[in-house]
PDB file of N, CA and C in Angstrom:
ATOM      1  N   UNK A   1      25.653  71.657  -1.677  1.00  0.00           N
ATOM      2  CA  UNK A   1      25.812  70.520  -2.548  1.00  0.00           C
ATOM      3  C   UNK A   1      26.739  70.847  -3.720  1.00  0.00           C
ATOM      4  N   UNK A   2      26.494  72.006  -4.278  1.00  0.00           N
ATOM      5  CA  UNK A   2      27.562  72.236  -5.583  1.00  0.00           C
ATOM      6  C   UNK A   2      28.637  72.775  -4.619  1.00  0.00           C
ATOM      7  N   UNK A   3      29.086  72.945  -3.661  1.00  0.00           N
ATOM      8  CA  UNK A   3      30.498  73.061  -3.140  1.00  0.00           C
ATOM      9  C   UNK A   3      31.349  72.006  -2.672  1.00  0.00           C
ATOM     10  N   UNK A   4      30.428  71.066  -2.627  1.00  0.00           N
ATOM     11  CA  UNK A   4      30.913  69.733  -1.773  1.00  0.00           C
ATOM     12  C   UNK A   4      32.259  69.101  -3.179  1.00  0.00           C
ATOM     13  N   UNK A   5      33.420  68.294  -2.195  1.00  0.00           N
ATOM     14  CA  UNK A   5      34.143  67.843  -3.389  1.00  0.00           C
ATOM     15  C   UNK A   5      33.558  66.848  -3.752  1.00  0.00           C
ATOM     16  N   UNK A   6      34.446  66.805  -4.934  1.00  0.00           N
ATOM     17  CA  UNK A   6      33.906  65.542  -6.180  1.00  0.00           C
ATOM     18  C   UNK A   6      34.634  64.386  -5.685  1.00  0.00           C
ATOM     19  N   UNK A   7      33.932  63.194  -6.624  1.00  0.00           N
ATOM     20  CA  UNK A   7      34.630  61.582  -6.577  1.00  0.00           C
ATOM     21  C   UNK A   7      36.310  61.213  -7.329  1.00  0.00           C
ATOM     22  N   UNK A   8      35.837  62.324  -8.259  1.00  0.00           N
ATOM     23  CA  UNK A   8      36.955  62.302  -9.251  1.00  0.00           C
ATOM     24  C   UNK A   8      37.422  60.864  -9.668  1.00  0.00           C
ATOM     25  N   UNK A   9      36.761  60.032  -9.793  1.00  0.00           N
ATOM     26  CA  UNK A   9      37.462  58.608  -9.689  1.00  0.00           C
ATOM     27  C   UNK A   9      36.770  58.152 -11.243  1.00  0.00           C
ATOM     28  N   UNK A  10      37.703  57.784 -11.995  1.00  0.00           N
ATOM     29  CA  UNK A  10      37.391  57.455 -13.802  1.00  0.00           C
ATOM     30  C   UNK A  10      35.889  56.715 -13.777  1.00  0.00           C
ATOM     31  N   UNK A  11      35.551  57.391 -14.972  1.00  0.00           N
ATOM     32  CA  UNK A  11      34.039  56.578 -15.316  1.00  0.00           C
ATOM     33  C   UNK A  11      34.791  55.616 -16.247  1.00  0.00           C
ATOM     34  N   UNK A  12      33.796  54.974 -16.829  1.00  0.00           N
ATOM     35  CA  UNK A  12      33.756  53.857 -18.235  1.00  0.00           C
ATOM     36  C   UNK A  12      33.965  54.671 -19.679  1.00  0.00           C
ATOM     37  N   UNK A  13      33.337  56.144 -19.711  1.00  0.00           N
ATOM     38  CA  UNK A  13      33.732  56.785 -20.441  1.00  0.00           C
ATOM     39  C   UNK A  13      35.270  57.234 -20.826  1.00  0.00           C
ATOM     40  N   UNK A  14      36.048  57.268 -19.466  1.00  0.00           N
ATOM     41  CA  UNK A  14      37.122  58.399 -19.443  1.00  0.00           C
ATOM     42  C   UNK A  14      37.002  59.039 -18.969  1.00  0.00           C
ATOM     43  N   UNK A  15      35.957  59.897 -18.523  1.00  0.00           N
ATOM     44  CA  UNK A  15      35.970  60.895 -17.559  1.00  0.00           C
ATOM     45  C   UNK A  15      36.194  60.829 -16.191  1.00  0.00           C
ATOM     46  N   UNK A  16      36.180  62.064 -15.615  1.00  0.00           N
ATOM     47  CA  UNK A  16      36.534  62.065 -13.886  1.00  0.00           C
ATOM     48  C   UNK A  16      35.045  61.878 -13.462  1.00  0.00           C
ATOM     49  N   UNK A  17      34.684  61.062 -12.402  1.00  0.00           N
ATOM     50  CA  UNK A  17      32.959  61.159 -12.023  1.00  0.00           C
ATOM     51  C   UNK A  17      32.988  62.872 -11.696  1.00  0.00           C
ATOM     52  N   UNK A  18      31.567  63.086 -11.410  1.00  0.00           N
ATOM     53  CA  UNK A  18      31.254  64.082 -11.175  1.00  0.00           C
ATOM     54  C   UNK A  18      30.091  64.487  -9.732  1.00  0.00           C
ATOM     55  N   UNK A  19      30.187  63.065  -9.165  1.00  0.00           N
ATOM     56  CA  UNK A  19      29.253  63.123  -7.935  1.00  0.00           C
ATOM     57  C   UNK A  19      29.386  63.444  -6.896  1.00  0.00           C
ATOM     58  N   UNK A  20      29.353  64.143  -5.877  1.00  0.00           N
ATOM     59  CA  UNK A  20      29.521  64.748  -4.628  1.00  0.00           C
ATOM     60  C   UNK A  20      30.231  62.921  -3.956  1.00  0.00           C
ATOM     61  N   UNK A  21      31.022  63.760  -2.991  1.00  0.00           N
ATOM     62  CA  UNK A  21      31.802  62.701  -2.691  1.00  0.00           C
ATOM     63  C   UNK A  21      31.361  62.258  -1.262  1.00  0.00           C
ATOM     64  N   UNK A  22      31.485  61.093  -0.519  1.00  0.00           N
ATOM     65  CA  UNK A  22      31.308  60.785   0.720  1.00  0.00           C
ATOM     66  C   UNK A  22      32.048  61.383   2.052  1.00  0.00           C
ATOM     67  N   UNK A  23      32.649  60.878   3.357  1.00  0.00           N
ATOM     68  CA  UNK A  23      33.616  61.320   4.152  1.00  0.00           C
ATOM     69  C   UNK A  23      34.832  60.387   3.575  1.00  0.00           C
ATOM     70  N   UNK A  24      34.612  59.079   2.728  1.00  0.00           N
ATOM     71  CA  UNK A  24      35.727  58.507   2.407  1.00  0.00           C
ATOM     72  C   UNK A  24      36.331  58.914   1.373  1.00  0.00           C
ATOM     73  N   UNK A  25      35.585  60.087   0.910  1.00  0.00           N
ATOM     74  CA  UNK A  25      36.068  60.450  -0.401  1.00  0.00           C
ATOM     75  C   UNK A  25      35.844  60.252  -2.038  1.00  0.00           C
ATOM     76  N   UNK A  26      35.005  59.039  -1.617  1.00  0.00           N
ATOM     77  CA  UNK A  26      34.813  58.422  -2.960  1.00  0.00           C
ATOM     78  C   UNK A  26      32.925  58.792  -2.784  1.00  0.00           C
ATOM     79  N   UNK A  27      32.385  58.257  -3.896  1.00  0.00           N
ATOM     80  CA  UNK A  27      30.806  58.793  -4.168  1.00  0.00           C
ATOM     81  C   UNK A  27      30.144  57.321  -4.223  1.00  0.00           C
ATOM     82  N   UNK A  28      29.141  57.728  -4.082  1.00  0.00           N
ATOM     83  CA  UNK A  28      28.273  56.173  -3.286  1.00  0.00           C
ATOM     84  C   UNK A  28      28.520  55.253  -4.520  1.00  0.00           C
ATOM     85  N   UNK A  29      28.940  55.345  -5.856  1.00  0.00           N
ATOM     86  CA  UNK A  29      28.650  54.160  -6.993  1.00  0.00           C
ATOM     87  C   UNK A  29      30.468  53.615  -6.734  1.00  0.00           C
ATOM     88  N   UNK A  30      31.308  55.214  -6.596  1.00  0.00           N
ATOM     89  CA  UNK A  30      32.497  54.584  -6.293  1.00  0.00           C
ATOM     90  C   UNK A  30      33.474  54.465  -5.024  1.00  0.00           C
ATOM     91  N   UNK A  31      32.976  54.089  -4.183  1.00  0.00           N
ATOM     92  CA  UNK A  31      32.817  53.716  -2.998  1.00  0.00           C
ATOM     93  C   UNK A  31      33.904  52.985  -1.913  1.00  0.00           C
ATOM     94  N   UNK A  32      34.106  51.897  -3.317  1.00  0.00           N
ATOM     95  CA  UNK A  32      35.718  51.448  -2.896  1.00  0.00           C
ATOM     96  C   UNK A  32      35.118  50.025  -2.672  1.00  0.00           C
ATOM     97  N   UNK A  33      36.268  49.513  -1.795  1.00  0.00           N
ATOM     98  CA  UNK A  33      36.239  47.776  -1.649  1.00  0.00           C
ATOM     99  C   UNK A  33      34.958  47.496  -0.702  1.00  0.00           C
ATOM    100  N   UNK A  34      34.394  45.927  -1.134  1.00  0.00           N
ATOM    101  CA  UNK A  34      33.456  45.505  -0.383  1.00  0.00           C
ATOM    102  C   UNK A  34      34.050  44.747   0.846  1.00  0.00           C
ATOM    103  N   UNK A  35      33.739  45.975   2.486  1.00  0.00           N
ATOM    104  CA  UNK A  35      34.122  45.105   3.752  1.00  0.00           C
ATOM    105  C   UNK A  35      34.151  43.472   3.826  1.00  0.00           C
ATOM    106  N   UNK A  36      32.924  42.793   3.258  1.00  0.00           N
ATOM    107  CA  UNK A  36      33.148  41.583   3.104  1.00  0.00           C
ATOM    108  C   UNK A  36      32.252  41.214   5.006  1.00  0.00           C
ATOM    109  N   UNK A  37      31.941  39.853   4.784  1.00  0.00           N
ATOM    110  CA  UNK A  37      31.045  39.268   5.954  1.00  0.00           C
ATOM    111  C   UNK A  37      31.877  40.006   7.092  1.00  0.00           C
ATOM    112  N   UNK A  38      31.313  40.175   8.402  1.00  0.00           N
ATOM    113  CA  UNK A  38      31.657  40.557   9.477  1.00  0.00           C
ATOM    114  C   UNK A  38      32.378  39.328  10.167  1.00  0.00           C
ATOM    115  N   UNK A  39      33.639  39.477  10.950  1.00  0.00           N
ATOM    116  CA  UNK A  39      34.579  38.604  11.166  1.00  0.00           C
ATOM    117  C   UNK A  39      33.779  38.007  12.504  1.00  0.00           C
ATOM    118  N   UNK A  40      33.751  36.486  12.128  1.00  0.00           N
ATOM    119  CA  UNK A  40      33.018  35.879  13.510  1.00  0.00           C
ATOM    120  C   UNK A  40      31.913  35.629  13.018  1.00  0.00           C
ATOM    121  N   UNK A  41      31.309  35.603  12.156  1.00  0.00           N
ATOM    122  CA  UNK A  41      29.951  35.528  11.334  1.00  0.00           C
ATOM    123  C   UNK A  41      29.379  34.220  12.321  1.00  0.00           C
ATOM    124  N   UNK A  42      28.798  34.061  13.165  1.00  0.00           N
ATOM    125  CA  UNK A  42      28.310  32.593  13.529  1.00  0.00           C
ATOM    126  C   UNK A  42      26.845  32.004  12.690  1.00  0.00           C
ATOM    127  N   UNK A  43      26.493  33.355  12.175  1.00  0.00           N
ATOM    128  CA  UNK A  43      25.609  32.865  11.054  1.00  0.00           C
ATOM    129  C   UNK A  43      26.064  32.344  10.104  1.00  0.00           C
ATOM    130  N   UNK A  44      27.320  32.300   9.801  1.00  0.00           N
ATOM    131  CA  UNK A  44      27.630  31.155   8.719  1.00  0.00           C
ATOM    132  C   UNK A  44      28.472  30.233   9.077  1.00  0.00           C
ATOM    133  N   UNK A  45      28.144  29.423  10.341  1.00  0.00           N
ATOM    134  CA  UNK A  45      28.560  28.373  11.150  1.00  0.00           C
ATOM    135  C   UNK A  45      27.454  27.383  10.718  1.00  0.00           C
ATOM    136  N   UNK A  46      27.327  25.861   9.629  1.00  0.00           N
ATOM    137  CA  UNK A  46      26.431  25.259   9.454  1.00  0.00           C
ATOM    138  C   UNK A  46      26.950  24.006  10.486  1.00  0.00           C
ATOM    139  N   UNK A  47      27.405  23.444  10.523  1.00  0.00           N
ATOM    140  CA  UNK A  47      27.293  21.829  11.003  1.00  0.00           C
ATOM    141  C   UNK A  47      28.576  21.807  12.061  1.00  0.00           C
ATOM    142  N   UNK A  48      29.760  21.941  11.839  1.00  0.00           N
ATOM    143  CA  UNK A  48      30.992  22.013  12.504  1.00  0.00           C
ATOM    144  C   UNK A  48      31.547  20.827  11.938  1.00  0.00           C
ATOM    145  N   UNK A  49      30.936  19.482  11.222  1.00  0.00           N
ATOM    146  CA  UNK A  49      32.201  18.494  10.887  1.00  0.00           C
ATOM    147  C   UNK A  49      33.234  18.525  10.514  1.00  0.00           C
ATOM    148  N   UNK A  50      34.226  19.876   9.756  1.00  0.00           N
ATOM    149  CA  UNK A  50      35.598  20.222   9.852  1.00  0.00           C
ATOM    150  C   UNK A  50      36.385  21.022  10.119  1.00  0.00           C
ATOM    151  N   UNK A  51      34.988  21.001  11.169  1.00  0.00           N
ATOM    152  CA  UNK A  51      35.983  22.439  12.514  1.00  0.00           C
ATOM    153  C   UNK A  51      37.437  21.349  13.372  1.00  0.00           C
ATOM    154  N   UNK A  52      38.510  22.470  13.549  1.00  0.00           N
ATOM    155  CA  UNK A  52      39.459  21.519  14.135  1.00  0.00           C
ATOM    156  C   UNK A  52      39.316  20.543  15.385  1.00  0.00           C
ATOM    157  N   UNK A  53      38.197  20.495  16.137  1.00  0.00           N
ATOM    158  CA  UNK A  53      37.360  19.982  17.269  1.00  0.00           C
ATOM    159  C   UNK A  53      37.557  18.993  16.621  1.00  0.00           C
ATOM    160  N   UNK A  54      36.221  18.661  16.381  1.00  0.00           N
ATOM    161  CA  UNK A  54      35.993  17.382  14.675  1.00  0.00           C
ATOM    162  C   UNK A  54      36.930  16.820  14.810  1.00  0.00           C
ATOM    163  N   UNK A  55      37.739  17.176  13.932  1.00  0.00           N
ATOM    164  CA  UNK A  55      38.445  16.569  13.440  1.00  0.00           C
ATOM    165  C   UNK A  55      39.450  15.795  13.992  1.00  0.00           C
ATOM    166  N   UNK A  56      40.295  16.684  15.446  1.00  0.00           N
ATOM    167  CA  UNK A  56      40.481  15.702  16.493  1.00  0.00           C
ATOM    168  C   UNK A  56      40.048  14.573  17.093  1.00  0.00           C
ATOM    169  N   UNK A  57      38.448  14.846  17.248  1.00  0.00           N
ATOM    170  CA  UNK A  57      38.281  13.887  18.180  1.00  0.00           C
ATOM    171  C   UNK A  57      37.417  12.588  17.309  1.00  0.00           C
ATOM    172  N   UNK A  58      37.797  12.632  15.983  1.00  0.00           N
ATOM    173  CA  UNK A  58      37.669  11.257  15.035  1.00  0.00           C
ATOM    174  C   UNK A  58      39.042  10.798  15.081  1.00  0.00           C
ATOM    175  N   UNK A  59      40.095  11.348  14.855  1.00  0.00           N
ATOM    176  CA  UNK A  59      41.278  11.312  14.996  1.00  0.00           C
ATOM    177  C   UNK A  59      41.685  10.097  15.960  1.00  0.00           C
ATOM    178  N   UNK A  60      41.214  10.393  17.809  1.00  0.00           N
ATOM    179  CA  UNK A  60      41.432  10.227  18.488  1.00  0.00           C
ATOM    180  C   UNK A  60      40.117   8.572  18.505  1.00  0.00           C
ATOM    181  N   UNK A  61      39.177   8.800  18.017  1.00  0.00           N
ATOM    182  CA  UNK A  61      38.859   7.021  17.738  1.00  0.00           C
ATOM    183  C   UNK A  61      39.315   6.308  17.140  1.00  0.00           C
ATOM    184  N   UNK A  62      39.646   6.920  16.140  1.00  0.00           N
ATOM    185  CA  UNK A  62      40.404   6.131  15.126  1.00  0.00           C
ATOM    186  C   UNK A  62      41.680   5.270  15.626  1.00  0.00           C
ATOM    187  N   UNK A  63      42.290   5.861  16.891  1.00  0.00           N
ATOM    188  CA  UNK A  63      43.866   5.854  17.371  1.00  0.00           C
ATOM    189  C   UNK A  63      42.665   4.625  18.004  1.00  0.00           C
ATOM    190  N   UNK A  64      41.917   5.091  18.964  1.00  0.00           N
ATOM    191  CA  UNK A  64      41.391   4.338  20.109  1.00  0.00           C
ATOM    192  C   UNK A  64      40.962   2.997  19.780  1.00  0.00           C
ATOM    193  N   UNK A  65      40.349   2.662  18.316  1.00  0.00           N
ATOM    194  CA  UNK A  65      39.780   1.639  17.425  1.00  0.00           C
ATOM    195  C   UNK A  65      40.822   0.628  17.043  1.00  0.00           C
ATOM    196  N   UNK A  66      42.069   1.355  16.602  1.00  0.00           N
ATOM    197  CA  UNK A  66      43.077   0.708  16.556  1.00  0.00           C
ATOM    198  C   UNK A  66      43.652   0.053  17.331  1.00  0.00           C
ATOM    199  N   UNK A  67      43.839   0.749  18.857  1.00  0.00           N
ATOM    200  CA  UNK A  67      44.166   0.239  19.800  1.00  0.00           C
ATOM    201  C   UNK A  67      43.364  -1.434  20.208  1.00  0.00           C
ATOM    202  N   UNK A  68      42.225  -0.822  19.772  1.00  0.00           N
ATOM    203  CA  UNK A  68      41.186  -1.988  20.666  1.00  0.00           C
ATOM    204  C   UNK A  68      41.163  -3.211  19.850  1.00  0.00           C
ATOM    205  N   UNK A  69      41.706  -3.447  18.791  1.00  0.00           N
ATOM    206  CA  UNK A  69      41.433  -4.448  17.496  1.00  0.00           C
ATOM    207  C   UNK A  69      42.986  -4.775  17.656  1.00  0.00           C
ATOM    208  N   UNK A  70      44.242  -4.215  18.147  1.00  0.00           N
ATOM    209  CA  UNK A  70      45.466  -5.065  18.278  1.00  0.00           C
ATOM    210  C   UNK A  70      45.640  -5.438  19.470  1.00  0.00           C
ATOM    211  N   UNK A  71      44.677  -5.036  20.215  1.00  0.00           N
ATOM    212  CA  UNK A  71      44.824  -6.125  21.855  1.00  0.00           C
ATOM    213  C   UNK A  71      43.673  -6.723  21.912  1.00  0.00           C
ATOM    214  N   UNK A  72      42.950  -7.061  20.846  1.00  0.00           N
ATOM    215  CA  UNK A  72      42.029  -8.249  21.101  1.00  0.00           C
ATOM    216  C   UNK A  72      42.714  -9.390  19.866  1.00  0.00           C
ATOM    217  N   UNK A  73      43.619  -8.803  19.058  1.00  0.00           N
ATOM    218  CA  UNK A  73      44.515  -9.788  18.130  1.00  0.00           C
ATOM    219  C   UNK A  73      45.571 -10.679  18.698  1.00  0.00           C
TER     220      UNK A  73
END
């Protein structure tokens, strides 16, 4: 443990940290960027009303509605 390298990455003080470092190099407080949700998340799929689906196929009544109201005019 005291051989392992350091974080070296600035505290709030000014200083270099002083915590044993990870395989990324950095130490668990400085760690680096947050990955962020996993790509494809279908857990954060709620309803679909402005998925591009959707949105087509209102699109496509709308055309169809139109149609049907100038050939009954």
């Amino acid at each position: 443990m005291r051989a392992s390298p350091r974080c070296l990455a600035s505290t709030r003080r000014g200083t270099l940290c002083q915590s044993p470092a990870m395989p990324n190099g950095r130490c668990r407080i400085h760690g680096g960027l947050n990955p962020g949700a996993p790509k494809g998340n279908r857990n954060a799929w709620k309803h679909g009303r402005r998925s591009r689906e959707a949105i087509e196929l209102r699109r496509l009544m709308r055309l169809l509605a139109k149609d049907c109201r100038d050939a009954l005019s």
